[in-house]
Protein backbone atom coordinates (compact mmCIF):
# COMPACT_ATOMS: atom_id res chain seq x y z
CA UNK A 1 15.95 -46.10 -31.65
CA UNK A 2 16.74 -42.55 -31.18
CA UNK A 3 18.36 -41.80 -27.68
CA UNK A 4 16.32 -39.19 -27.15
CA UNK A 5 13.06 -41.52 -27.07
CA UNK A 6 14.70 -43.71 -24.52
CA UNK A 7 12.08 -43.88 -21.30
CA UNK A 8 15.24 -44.13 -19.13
CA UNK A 9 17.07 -40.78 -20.92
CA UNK A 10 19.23 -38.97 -18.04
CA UNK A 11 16.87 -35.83 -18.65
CA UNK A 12 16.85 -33.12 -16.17
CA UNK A 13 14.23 -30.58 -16.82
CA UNK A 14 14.02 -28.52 -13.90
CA UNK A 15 17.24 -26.40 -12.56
CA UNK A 16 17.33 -22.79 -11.18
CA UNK A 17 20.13 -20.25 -12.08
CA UNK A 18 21.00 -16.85 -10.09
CA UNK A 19 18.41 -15.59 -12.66
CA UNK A 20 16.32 -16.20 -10.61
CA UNK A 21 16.94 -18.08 -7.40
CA UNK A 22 19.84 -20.49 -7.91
CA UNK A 23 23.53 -19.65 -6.99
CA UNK A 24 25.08 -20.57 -10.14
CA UNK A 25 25.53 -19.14 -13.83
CA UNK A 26 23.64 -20.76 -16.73
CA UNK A 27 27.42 -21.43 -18.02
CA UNK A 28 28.35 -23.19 -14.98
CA UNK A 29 24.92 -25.59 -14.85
CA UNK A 30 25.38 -26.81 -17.99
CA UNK A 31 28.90 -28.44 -17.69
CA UNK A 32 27.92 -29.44 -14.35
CA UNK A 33 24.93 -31.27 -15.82
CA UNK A 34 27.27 -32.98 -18.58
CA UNK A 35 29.27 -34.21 -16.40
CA UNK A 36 26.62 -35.39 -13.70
CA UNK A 37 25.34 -37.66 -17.03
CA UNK A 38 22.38 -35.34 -17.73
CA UNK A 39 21.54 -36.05 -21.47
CA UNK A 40 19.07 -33.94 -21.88
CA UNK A 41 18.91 -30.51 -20.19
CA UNK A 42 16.49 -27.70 -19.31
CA UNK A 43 16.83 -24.55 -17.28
CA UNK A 44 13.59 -23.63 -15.04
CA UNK A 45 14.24 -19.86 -13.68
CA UNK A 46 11.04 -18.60 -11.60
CA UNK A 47 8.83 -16.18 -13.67
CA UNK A 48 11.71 -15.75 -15.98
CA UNK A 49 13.40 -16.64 -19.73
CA UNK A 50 16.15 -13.71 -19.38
CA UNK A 51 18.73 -16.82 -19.45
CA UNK A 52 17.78 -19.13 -21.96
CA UNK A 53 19.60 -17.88 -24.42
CA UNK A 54 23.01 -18.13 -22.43
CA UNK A 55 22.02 -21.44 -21.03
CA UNK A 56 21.14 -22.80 -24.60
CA UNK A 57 24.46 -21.63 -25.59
CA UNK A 58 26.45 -23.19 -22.94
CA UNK A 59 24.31 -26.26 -23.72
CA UNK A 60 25.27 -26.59 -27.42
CA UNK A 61 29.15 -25.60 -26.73
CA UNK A 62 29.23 -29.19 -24.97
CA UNK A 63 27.04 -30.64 -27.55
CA UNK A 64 24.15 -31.28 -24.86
CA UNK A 65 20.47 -31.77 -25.84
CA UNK A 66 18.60 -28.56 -24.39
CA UNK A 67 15.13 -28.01 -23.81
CA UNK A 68 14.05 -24.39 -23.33
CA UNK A 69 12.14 -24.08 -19.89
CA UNK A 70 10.62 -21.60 -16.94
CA UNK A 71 8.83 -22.37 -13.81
CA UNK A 72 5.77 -19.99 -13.44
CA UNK A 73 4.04 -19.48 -10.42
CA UNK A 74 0.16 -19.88 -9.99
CA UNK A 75 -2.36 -19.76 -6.90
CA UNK A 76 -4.84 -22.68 -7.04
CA UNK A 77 -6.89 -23.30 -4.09
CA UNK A 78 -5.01 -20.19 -2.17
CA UNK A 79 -2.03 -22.16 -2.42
CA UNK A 80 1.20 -21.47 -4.93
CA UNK A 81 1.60 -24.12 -7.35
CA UNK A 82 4.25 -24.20 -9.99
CA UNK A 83 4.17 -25.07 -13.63
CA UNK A 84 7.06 -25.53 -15.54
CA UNK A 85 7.05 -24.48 -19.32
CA UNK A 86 9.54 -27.10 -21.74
CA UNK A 87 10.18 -26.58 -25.33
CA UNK A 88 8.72 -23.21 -25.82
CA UNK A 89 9.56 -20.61 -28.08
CA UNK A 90 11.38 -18.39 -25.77
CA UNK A 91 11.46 -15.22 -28.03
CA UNK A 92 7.36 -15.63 -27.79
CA UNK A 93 6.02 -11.91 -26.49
CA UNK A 94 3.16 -13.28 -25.24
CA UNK A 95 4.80 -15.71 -22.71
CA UNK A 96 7.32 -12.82 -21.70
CA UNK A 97 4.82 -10.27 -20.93
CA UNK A 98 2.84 -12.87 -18.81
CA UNK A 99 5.72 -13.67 -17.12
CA UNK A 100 6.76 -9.95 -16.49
CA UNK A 101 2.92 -9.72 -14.72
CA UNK A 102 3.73 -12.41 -12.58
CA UNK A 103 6.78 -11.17 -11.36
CA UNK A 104 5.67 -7.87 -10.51
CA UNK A 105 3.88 -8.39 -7.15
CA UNK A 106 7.25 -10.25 -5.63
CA UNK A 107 9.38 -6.19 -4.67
CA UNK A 108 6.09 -5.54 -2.75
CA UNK A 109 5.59 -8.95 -1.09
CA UNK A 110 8.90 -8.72 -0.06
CA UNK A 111 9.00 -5.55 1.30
CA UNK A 112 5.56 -6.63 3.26
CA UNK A 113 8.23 -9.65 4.62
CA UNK A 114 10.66 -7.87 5.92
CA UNK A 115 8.28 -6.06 8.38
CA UNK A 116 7.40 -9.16 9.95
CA UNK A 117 10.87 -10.41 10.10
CA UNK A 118 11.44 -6.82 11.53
CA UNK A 119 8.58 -6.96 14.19
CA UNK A 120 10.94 -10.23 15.60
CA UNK A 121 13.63 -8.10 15.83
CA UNK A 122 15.23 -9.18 12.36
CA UNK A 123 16.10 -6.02 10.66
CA UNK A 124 17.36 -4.95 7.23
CA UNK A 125 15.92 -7.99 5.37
CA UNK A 126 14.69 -6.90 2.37
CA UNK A 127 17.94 -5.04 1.62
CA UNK A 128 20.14 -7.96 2.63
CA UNK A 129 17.43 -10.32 0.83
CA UNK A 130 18.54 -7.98 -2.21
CA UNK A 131 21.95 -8.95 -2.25
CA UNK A 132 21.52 -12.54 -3.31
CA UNK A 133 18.36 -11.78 -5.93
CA UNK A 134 19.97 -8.51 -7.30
CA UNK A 135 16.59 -7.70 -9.20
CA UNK A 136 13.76 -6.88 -6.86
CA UNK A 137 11.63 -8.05 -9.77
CA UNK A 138 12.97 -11.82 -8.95
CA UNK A 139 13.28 -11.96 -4.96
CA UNK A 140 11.96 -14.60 -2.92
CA UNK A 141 12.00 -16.17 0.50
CA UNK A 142 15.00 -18.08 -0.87
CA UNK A 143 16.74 -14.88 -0.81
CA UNK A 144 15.39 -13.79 2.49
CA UNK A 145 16.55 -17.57 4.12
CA UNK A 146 20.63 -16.66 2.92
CA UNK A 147 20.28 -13.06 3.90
CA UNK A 148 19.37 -15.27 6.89
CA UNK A 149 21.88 -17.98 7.48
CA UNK A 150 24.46 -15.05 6.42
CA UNK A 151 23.71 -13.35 9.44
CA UNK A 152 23.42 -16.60 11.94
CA UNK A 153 20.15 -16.22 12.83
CA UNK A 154 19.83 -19.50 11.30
CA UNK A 155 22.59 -22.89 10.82
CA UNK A 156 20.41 -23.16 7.44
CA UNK A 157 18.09 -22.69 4.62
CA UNK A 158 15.90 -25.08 5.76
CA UNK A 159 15.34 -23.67 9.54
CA UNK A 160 14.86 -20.41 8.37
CA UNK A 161 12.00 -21.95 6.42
CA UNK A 162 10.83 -23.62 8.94
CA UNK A 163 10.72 -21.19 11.43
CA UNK A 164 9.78 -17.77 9.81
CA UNK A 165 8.91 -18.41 5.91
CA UNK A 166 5.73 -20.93 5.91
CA UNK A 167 2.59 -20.22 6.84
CA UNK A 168 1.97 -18.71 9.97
CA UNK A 169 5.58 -17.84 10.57
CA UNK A 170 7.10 -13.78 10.87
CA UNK A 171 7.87 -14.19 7.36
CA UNK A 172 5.34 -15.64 5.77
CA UNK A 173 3.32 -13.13 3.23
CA UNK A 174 1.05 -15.08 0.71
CA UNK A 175 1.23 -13.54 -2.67
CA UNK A 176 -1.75 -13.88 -6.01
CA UNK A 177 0.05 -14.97 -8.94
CA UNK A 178 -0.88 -16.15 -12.48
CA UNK A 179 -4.18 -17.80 -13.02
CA UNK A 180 -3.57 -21.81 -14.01
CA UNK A 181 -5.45 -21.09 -16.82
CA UNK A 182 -2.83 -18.06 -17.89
CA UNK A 183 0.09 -20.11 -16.63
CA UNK A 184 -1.06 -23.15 -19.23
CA UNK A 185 -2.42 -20.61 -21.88
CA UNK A 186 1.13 -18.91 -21.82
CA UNK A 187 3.04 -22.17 -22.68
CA UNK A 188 0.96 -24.01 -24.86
CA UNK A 189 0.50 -20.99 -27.07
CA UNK A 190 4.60 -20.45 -27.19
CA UNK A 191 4.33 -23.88 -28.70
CA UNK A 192 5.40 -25.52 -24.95
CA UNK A 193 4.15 -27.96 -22.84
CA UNK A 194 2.94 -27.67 -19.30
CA UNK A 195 3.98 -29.46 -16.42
CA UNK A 196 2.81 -29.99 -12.90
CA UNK A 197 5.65 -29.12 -10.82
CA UNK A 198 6.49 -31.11 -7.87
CA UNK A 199 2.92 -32.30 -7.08
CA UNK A 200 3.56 -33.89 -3.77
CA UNK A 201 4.84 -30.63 -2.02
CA UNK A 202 1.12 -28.88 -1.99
CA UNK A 203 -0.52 -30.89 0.43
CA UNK A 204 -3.67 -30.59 -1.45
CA UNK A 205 -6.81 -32.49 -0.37
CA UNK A 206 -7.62 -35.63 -2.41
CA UNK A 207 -10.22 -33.53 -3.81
CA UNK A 208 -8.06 -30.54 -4.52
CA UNK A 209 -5.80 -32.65 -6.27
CA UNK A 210 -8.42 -34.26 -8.26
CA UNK A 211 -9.49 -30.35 -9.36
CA UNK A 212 -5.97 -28.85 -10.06
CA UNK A 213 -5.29 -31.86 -12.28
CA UNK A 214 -8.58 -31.83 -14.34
CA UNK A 215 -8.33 -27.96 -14.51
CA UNK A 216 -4.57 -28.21 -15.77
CA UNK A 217 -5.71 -30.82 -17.91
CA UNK A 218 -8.72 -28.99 -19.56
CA UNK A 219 -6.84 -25.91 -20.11
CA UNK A 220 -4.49 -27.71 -22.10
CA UNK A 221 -1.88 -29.03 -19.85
CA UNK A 222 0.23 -32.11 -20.83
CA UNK A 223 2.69 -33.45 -17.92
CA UNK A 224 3.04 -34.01 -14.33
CA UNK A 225 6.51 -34.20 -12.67
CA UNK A 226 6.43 -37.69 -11.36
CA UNK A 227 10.72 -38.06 -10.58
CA UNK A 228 11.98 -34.82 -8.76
CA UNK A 229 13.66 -33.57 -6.31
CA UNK A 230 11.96 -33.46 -3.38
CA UNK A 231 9.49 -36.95 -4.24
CA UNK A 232 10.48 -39.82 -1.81
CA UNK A 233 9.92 -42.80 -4.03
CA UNK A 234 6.74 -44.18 -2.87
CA UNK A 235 5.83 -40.37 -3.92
CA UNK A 236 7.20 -41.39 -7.38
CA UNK A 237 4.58 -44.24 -7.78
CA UNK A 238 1.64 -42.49 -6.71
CA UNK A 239 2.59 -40.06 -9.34
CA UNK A 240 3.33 -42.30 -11.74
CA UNK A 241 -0.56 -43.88 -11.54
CA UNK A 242 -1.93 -40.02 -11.77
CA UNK A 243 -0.59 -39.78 -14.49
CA UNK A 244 -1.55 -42.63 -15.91
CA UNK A 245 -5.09 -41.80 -14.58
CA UNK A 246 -5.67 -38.32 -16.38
CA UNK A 247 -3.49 -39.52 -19.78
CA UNK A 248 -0.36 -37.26 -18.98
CA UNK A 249 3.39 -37.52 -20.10
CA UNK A 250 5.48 -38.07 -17.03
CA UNK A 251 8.75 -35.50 -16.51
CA UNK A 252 11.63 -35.81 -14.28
CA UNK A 253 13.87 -32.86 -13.06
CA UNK A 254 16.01 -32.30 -9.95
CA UNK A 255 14.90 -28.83 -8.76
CA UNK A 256 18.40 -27.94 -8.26
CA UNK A 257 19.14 -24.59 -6.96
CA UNK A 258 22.75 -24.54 -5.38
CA UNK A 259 25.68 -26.90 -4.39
CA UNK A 260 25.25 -25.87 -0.70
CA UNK A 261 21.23 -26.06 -0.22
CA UNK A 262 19.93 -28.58 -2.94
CA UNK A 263 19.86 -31.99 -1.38
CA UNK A 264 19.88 -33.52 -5.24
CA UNK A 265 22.14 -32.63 -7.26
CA UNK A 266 21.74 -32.65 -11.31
CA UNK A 267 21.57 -35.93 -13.22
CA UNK A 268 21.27 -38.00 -9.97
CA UNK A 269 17.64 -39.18 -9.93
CA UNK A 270 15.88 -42.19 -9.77
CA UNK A 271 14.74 -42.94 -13.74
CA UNK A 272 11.06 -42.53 -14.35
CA UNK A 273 8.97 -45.83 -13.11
CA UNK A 274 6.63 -48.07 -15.11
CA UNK A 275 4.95 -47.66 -18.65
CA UNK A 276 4.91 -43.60 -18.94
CA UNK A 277 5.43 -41.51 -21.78
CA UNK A 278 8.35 -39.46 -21.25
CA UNK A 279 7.52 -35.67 -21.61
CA UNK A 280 10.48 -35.65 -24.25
CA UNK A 281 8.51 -37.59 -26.55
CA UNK A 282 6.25 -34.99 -26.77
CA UNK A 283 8.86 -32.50 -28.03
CA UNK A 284 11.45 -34.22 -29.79
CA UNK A 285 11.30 -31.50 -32.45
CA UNK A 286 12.05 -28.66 -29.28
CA UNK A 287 15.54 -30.13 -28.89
CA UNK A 288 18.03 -28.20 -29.46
C-alpha cells in the first residue's frame, strides 16, 4: 500500500510561519517537522500563500511530502471561523486576490484595537503590535498579545487573551471577513479542498453547528479537522462521528505557531480515530 494512504500517516496540515503569525521561517518548520516524524507536511499562513513556495522548497530539500495550504478567515453566525485550503494550486489568481480582500480590513481593525488597549492605559500598541507582524496587511491579536507580554503587562500569550483580546475585553474589535461561500469557492476552484478548522473552538449552538456544516458542505466543502491542536480527545470523537454524519474526510494538523506559545508541537498528535477517510486520500495527486 502506498504510505501516503496509510489512515495513521504522521500528516500535519496546519502550521503558521512569521508570514503570517508564527515565529518561525518556512525553512526552519520544515526540518523541524522531519524531525518531529511529520510525513506529510502543509503550511497554513492566515489569509496568505506568499510562503508556499519557500516552504515547498524547504519541504522537497529533505525529501518531505508537502501539501500546499492557507487558513482563510470567514464570519458565520457573527463569529470567525477558519477554513483551511490543502492541495491547491497556489499560483491560482483567483484564490490570491480573494485572499488579498480578506486581508485588507485587519491594518484598520487593528488600529481600532489599539484605542481600546489605549483607553486602559496601554499605549503604542499597534506600533509595537507591528513589530512582530511586519506587514500591517497580516497583523492580528497574536501580534498585539507579544507586543504585550514584551512589555509585562502580561506573564503570557494566553492572559493577554484572556483579559483584553476576546469578546468584551479592551481589545476586542470584531472584524467581517470572507463569506463561507467565497472562502470554499476560492479553494475548490484552485483545485483544493476545504477544511473546517478547529471546529470545537467556536462554541457554536448545536444548531449553528448543524448550519455551518451543511452550508460548508453544500458549497462544496470536503473535510473537517477532527485531530488538532487545541481538541481534547473526547473533542476528537465527537468530531470524528460529524464527520461521519455529513460524509466528510477527516484532517489532522497541530496549529503550531511558535516554540514558546504553541502547547503542541509539530508531528506530536494523537492519530486520527475510527473508520475516517483521511483528507490525504483525497489529494494524493497534490503531493508534492
Amino acid at each position: 500500500m502506498n504510505t501516503l494512504l496509510n489512515p495513521q500517516l504522521n500528516a500535519d496540515l496546519h502550521c503558521h510561519s512569521v508570514v503570517s503569525d508564527g515565529t518561525l521561517t518556512p525553512e526552519l518548520l520544515a526540518p523541524r517537522a522531519k524531525a518531529n516524524g511529520v510525513e506529510l507536511w502543509a503550511l497554513t499562513d492566515h489569509d496568505e500563500i506568499g510562503g508556499q513556495a519557500r516552504a515547498l522548497a524547504a519541504a522537497k530539500a529533505l525529501s518531505l511530502p508537502y501539501l500546499t495550504g492557507t487558513e482563510i478567515s470567514v464570519t458565520f453566525a457573527n463569529k470567525t471561523v477558519h477554513i483551511v485550503g490543502l492541495g491547491f494550486d497556489h499560483h491560482n489568481t483567483a484564490l490570491a486576490q480573494g485572499l488579498r480582500q480578506t486581508r485588507g480590513g485587519r491594518e484598520e481593525r487593528a488600529r481600532e484595537m489599539a484605542q481600546g488597549l489605549a483607553q486602559v492605559g496601554i499605549h503604542g500598541a499597534f506600533e509595537g503590535a507591528l513589530t512582530f507582524a511586519g506587514n500591517p496587511e497580516l497583523i492580528s491579536r497574536t501580534h498585539f498579545a507579544r507586543f504585550l507580554v514584551e512589555s509585562g503587562v502580561c506573564n503570557d500569550t494566553s492572559e493577554v487573551f484572556r483579559r483584553f483580546l476576546t469578546e468584551n475585553k479592551p481589545g476586542f474589535v470584531p472584524h467581517r471577513w470572507a463569506h463561507l461561500r467565497d472562502a470554499v469557492q476560492w479553494i475548490t476552484a484552485a483545485q483544493g479542498v476545504a477544511v473546517i478548522a478547529h471546529p470545537a473552538r467556536y462554541g457554536f449552538t448545536p444548531n449553528e453547528e448543524y448550519a455551518l456544516f451543511t452550508e460548508f458542505k453544500n458549497h462544496g466543502g470536503q473535510a473537517v479537522e477532527v485531530v488538532t491542536g487545541s481538541h481534547t480527545a473526547a473533542e476528537a470523537q465527537i468530531y470524528a462521528a460529524t464527520a461521519l454524519e455529513f460524509g466528510l474526510a477527516a484532517s489532522r494538523g497541530s496549529d503550531f505557531h511558535s516554540p514558546d506559545e504553541s502547547h503542541t508541537d509539530l508531528g506530536s498528535l494523537p492519530f486520527l480515530p475510527g473508520k475516517l477517510t483521511p483528507v490525504w486520500e483525497l489529494l494524493v495527486d497534490r503531493i508534492q
